[in-house]
Protein backbone atom coordinates (compact mmCIF):
# COMPACT_ATOMS: atom_id res chain seq x y z
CA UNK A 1 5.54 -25.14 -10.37
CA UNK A 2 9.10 -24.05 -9.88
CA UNK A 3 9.94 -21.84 -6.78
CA UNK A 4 10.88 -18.93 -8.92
CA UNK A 5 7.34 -19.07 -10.74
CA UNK A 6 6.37 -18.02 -6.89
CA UNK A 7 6.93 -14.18 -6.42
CA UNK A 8 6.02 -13.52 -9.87
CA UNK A 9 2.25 -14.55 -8.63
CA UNK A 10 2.87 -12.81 -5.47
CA UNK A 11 3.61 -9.59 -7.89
CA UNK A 12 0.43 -10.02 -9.96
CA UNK A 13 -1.71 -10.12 -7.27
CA UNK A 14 -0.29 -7.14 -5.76
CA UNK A 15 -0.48 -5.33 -8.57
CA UNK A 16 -4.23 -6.35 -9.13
CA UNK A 17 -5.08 -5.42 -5.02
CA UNK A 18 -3.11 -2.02 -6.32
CA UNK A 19 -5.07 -1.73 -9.38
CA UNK A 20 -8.61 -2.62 -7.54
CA UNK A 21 -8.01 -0.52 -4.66
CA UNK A 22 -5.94 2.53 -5.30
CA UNK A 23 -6.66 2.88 -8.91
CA UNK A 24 -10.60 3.59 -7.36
CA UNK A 25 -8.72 6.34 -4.75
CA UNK A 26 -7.17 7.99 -7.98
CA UNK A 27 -10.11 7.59 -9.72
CA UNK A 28 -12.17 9.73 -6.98
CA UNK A 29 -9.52 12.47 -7.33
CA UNK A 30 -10.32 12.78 -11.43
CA UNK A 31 -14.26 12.93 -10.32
CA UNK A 32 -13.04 16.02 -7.99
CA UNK A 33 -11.15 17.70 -10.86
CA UNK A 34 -14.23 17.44 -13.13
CA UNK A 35 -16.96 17.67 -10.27
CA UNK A 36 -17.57 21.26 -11.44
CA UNK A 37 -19.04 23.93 -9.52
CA UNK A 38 -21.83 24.72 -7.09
CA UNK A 39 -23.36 22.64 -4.31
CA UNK A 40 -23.29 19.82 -6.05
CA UNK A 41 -20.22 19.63 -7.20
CA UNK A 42 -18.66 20.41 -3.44
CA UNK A 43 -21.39 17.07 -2.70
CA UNK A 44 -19.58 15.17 -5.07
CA UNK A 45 -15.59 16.47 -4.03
CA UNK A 46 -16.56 16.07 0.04
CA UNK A 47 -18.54 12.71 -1.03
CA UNK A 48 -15.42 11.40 -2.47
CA UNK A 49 -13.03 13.06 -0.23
CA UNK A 50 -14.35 11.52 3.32
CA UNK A 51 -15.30 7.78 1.37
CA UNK A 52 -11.10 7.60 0.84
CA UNK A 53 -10.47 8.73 4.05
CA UNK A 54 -10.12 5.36 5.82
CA UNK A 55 -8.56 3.51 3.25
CA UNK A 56 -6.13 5.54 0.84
CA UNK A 57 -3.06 4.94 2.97
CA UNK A 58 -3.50 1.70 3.51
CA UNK A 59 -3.71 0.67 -0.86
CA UNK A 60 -0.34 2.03 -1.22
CA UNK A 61 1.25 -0.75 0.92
CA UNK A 62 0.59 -2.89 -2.33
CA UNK A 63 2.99 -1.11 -4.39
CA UNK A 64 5.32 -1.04 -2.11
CA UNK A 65 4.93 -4.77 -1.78
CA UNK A 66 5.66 -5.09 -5.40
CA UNK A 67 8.43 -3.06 -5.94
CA UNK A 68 10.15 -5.00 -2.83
CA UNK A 69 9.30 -8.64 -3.76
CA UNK A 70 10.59 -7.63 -7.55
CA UNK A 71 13.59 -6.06 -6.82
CA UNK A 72 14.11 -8.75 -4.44
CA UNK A 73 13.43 -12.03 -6.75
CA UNK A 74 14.33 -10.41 -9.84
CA UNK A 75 17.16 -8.29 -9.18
CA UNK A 76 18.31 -7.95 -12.74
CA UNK A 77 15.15 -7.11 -14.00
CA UNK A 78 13.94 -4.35 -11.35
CA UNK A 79 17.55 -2.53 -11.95
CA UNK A 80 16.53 -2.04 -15.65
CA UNK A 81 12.90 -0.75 -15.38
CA UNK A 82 13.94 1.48 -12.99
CA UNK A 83 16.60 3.28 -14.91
CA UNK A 84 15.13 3.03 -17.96
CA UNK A 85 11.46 3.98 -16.82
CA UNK A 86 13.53 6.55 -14.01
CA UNK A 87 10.95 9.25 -16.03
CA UNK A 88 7.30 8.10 -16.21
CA UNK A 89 8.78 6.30 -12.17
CA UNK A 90 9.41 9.61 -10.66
CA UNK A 91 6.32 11.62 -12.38
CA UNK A 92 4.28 8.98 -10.56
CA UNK A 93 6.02 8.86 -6.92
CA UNK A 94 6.15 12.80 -6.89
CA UNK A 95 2.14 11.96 -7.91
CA UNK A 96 1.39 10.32 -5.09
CA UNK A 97 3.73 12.62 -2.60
CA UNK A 98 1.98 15.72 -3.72
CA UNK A 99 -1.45 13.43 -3.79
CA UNK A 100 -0.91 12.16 0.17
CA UNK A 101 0.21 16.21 1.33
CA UNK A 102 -2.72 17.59 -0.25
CA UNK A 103 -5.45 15.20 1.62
CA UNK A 104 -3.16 15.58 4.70
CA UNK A 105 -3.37 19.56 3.95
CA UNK A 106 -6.98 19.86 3.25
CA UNK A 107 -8.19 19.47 6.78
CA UNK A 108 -6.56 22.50 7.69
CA UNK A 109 -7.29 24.64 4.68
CA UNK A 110 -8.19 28.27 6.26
CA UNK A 111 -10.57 29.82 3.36
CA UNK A 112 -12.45 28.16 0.65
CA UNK A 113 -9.89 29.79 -2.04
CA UNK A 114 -7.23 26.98 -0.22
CA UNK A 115 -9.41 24.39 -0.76
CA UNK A 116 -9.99 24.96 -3.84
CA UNK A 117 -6.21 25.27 -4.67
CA UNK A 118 -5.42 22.15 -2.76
CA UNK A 119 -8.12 20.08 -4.29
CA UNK A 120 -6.81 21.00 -7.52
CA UNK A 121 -3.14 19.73 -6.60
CA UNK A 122 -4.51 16.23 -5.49
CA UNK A 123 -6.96 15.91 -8.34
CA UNK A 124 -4.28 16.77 -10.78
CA UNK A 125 -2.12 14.31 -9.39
CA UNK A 126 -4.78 11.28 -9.26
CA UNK A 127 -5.00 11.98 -12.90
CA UNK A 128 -1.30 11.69 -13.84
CA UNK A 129 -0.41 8.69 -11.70
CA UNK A 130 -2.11 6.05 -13.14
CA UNK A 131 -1.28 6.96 -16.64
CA UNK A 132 2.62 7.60 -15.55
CA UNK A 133 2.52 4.09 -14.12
CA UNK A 134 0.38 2.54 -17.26
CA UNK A 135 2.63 3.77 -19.14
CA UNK A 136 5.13 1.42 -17.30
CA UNK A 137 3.27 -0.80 -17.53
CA UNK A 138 2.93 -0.27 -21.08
CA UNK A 139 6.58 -0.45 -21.75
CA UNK A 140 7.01 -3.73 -20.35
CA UNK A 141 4.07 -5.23 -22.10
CA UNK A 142 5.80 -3.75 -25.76
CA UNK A 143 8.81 -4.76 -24.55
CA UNK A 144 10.50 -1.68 -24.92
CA UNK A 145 12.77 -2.01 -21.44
CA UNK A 146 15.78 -3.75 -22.30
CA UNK A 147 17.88 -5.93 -19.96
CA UNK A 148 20.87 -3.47 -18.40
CA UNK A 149 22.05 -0.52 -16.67
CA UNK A 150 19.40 2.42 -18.29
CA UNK A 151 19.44 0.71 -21.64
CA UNK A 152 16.10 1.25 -23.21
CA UNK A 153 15.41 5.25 -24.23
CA UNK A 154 14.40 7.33 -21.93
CA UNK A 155 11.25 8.64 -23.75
CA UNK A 156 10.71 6.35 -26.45
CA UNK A 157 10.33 3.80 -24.05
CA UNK A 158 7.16 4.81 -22.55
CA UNK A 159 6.36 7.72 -24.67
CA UNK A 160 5.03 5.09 -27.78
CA UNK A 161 1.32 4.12 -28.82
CA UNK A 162 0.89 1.00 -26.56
CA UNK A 163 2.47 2.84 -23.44
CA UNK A 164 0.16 5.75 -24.08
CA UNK A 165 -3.08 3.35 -24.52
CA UNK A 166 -2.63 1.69 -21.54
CA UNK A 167 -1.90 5.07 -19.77
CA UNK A 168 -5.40 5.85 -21.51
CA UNK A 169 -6.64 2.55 -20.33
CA UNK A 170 -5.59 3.33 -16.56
CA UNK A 171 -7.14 6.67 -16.11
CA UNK A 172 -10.72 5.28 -17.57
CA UNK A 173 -10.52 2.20 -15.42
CA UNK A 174 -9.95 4.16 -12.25
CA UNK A 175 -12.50 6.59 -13.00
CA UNK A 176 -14.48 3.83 -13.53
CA UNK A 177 -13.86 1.99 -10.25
CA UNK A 178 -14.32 4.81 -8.42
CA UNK A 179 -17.89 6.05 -9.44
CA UNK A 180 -18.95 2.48 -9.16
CA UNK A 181 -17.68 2.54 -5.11
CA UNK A 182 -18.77 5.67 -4.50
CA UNK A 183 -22.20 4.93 -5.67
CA UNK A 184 -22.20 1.87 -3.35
CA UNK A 185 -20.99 4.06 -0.68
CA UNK A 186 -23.90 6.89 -0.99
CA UNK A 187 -26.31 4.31 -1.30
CA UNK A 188 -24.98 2.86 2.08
CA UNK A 189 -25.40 6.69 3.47
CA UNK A 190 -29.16 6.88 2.24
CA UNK A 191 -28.21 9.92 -0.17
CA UNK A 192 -29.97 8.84 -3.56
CA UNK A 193 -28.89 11.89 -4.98
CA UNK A 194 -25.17 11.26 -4.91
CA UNK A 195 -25.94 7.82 -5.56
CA UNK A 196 -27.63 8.68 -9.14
CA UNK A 197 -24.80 11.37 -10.13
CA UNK A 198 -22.07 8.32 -9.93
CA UNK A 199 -24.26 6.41 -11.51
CA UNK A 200 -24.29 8.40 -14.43
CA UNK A 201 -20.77 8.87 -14.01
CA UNK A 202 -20.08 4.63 -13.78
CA UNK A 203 -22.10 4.00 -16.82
CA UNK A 204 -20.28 7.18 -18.58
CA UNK A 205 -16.84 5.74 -17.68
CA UNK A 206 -17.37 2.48 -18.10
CA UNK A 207 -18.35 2.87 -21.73
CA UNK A 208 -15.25 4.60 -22.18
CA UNK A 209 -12.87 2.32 -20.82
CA UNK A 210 -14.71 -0.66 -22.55
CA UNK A 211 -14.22 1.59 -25.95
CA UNK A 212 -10.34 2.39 -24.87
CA UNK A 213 -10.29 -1.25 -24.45
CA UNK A 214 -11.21 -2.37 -27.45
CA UNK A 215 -9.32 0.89 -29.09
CA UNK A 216 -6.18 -0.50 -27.56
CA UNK A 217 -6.19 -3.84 -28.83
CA UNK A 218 -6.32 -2.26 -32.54
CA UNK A 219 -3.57 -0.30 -31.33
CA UNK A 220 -1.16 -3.17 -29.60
CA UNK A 221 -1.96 -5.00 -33.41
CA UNK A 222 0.27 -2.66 -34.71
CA UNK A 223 2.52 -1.86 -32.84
CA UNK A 224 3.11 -4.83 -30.60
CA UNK A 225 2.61 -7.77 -31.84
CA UNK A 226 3.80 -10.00 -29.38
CA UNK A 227 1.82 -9.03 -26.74
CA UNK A 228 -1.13 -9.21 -29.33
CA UNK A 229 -0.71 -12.67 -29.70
CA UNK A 230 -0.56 -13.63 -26.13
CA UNK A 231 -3.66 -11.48 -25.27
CA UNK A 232 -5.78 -13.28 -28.38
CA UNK A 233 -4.42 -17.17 -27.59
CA UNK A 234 -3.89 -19.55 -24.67
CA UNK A 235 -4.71 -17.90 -21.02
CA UNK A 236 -4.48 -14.46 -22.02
CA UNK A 237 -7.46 -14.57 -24.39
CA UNK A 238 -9.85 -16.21 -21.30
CA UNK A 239 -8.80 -13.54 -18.90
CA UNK A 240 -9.91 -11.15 -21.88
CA UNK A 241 -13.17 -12.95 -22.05
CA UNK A 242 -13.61 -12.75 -18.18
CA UNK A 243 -12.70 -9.45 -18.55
CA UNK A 244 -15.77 -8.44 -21.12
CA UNK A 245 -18.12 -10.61 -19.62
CA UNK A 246 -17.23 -9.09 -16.21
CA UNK A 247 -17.50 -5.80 -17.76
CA UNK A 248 -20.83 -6.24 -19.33
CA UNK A 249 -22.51 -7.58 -16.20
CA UNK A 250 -20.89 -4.75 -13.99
CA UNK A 251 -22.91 -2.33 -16.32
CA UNK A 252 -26.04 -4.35 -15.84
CA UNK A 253 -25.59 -4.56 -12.40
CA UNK A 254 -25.14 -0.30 -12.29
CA UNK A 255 -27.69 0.00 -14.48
CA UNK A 256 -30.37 -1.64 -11.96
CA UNK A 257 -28.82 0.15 -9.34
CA UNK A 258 -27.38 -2.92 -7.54
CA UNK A 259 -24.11 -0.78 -6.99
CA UNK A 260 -22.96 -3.52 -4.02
CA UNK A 261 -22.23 -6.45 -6.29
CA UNK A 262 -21.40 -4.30 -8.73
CA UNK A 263 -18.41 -3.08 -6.68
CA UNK A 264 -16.91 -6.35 -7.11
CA UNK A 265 -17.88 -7.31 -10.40
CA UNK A 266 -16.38 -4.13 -11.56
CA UNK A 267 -13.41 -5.28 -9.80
CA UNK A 268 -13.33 -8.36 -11.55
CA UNK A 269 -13.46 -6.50 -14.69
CA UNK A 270 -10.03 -5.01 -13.47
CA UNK A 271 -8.60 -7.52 -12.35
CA UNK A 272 -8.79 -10.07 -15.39
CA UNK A 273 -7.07 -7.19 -17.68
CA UNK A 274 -4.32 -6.90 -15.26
CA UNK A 275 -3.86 -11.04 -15.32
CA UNK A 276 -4.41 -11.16 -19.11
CA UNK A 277 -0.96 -8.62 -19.52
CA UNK A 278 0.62 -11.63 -17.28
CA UNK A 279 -0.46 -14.45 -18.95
CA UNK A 280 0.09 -12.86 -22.78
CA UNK A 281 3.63 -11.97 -21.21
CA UNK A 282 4.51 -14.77 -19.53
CA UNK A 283 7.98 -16.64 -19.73
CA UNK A 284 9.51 -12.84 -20.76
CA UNK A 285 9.88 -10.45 -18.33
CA UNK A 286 12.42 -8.62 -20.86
CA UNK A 287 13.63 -9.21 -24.09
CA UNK A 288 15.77 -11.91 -24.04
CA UNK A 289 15.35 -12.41 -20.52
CA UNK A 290 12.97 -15.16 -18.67
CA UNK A 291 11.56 -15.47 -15.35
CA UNK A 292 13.80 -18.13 -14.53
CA UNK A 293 17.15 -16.51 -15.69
CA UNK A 294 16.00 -12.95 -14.35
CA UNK A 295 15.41 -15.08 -10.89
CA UNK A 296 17.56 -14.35 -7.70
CA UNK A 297 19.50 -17.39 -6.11
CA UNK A 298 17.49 -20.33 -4.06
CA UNK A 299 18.28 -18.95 -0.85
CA UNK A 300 16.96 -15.10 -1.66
CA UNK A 301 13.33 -16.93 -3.73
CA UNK A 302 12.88 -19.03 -0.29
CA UNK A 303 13.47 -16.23 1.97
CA UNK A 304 11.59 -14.22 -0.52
CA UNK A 305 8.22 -16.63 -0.01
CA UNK A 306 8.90 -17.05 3.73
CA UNK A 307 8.82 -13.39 3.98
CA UNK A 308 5.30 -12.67 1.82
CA UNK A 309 3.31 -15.85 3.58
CA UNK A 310 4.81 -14.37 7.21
CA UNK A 311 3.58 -10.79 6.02
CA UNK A 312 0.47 -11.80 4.63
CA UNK A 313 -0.40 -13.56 7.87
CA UNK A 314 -0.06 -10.19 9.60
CA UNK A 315 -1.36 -7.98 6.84
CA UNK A 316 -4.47 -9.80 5.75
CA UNK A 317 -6.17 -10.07 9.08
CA UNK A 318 -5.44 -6.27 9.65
CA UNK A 319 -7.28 -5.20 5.89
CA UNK A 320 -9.83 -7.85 6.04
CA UNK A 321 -10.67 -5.58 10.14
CA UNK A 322 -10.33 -2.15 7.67
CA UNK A 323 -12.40 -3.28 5.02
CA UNK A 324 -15.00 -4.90 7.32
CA UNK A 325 -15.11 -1.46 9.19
CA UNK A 326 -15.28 0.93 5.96
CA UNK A 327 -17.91 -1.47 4.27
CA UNK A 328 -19.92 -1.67 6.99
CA UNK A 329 -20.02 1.92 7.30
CA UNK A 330 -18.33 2.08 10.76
CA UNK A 331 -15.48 4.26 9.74
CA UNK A 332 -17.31 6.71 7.90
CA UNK A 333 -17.46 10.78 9.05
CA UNK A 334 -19.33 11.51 11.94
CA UNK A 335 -19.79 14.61 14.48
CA UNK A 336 -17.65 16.41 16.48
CA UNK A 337 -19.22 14.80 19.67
CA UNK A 338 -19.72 11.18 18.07
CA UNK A 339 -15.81 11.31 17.55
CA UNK A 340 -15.34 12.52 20.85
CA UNK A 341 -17.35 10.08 22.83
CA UNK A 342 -15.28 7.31 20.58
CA UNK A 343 -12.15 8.63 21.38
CA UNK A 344 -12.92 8.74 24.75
CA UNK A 345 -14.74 5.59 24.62
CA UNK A 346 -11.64 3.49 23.12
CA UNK A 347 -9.42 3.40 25.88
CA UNK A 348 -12.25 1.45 27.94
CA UNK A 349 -13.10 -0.81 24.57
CA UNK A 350 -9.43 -2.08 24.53
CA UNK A 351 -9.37 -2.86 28.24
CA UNK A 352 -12.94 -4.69 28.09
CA UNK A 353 -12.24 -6.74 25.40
CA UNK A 354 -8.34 -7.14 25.73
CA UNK A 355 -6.91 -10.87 27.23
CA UNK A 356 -4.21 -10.21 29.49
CA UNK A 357 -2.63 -13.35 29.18
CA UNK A 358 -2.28 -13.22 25.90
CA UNK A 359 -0.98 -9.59 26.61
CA UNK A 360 2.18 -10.45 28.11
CA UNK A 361 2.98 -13.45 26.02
CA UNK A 362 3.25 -11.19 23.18
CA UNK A 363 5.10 -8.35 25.35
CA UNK A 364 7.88 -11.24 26.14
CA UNK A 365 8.06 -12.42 23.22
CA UNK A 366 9.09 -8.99 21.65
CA UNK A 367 11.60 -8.76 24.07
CA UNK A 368 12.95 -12.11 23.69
CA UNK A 369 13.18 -11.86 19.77
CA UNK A 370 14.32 -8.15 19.36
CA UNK A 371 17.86 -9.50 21.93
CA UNK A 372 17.82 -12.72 19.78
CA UNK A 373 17.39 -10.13 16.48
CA UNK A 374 20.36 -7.51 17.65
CA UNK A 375 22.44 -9.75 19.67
CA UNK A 376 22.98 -13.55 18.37
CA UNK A 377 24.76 -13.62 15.62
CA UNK A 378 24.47 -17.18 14.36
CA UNK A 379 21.55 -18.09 12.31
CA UNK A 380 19.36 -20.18 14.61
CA UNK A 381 19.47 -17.28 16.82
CA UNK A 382 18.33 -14.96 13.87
CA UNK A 383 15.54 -17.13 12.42
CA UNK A 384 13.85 -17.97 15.94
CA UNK A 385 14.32 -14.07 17.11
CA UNK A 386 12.51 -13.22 13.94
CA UNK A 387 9.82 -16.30 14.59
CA UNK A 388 9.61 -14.48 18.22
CA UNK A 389 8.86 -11.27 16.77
CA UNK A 390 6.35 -12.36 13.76
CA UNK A 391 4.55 -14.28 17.04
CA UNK A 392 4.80 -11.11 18.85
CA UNK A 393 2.44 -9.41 16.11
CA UNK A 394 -0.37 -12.09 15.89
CA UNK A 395 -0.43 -12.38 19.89
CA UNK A 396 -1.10 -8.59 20.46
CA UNK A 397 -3.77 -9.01 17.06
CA UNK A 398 -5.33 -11.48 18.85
CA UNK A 399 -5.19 -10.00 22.18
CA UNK A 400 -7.17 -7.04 21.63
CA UNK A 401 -9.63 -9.05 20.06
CA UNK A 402 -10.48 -7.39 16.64
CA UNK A 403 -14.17 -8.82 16.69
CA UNK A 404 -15.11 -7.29 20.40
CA UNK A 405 -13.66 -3.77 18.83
CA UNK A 406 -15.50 -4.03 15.39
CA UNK A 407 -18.66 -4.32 17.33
């Protein structure tokens, strides 16, 4: 495998872990917008409300990871998406703005009328991301985002029958996701009731994104060919296979009720669509332009890697502690007092279980590498400053000893 092969896999899988994770958070917001009204449809909005809670913020860092590893690999490439997808780009950032104020907003909502109104600005928004950004996704997979400086049209480019599909496609699959995690989630809680309205809801949207599925392969016949042929040949045709067989077990698996596994299989389901667009796509990231000629210089695709496998060591312990916590049902809503006596509570945890050793090591070497960071200016001095301060992280990680806190 050549080196600049490497960040396009590091941009697949974030955009899967995006797709997986925040496509379910949008997905929750479209079951708000169409909860209706009554008790039970304030169930199913709070229901889906608090079971984001923990997590939204954090799935975002994965499209920020791939918009920094691509416009950092593939300079040439990221320059012309952007300006030529500048439309359907900005309808989904000012998405997820207005999306992240109103959750931050609802807490302090005065009357139920502001609630409402709020809920209605979130929901709204969880609907139009995902298809603004399958439509991007869309345009790349027609190949309607030529290579230069806003090119490509600015409408026709994502505004055509494959873009609009997959926008389709994106909406259905998050819906999808999400009723299958939040049925998980309220059978975690004991509430059977919420549990059998998203399983109605699952089995609902899953049908329909396995139909929109299937729609949109009639539709990329005729008007892309290209990526037809990738996505019925070669790797792209197994990840579609995955993909269905996924897909059908997922429904089996909400069917029985055995909404657990079927959070993952679901996923899986995902997931293998998202690699079967790579795979059918695959040398061509533009027209007329490859992976390897859209590739930065050696010395940008090594720091590039460096920079991803330094991260990940410091990101993937701190998800895999979230996600143990929110699956395990430790970071769900509680009472006024229960949060109290935590927060009170904490202080003590981190001191108990702390190492003080460990402590200081990381405390010094902050110091040392922030002086070596600001201060040296001669390369040995920059790479071990930033060594110092990647060390700095995974000391204090280990310091406070995730484990002790989790329990």
């Amino acid at each position: 495998m050549h080196l600049y092969v490497v960040p396009v896999l590091f941009v697949m899988a974030g955009l899967v872990f995006y797709t997986v994770l925040a496509g379910a958070d949008f997905g929750a917001g479209i079951w708000q917008l169409i909860a209706g009204r009554g008790e039970a449809g304030e169930r199913i909005r709070q229901h889906a409300h608090e079971s984001m809670a923990p997590v939204w913020e954090a799935n975002h860092v994965w499209l920020i990871f791939v918009l920094t590893v691509t416009w950092t690999a593939y300079p040439t490439a990221f320059g012309s998406i952007a300006s030529t997808l500048s439309i359907p780009l900005f309808i989904a950032a000012v998405g997820i703005i207005l999306r992240g104020a109103s959750y931050a907003l609802r807490a302090g909502a005065g009357t139920a009328a502001e609630a409402r109104r709020i809920d209605t600005v979130f929901a709204v928004s969880s609907l139009v991301t995902p298809f603004a950004l399958g439509t991007c996704i869309g345009a790349l997979a027609a190949r309607r985002v030529p290579v230069g400086n806003a090119t490509g049209h600015l409408f026709s480019s994502w505004l055509n029958p494959t873009s609009i599909m997959i926008g389709v496609i994106a909406v259905l699959s998050s819906a999808y996701l999400a009723s299958v995690y939040l049925a998980a989630d309220a059978t975690r809680q004991d509430d059977a009731e919420l549990a059998r309205a998203f399983r109605v809801r699952a089995l609902v949207a899953g049908g329909l994104a396995g139909a929109a599925a299937a729609a949109g392969l009639v539709v990329i016949h005729g008007d892309a060919r290209t990526l037809y042929a990738g996505l019925t040949s070669g790797g792209g045709l197994i990840a579609l296979i995955v993909s269905f067989l996924a897909g059908v077990a997922a429904i089996g698996l909400v069917w029985t009720g055995r909404f657990e596994p079927a959070r993952y299989v679901a996923a899986l389901t995902v997931a293998a669509v998202v690699a079967g667009w790579g795979l059918a796509q695959q040398p061509i990231l533009l027209p007329g332009l490859t992976i390897r000629q859209a590739a930065a210089p050696y010395d940008s695709l090594v720091l590039v890697v460096v920079a991803v496998v330094a991260g990940g060591v410091i990101l993937f312990p701190s998800l895999a502690l979230l996600f143990r916590l929110f699956l395990g049902g430790r970071l769900s809503g509680g009472t006024a007092a229960g949060a109290a006596s935590l927060e009170t509570r904490a202080p003590e945890t981190i001191r108990r279980t702390a190492r003080p050793t460990l402590a200081r090591l990381a405390l010094a070497a902050f110091v040392a590498g922030l002086i070596l960071v600001v201060f040296i200016d001669v390369e040995w001095g920059q790479v071990l400053g930033a060594v110092l301060l990647i060390a700095c992280v995974l000391l204090g990680f280990v310091a406070v000893d995730p484990p002790a806190l989790a329990d």
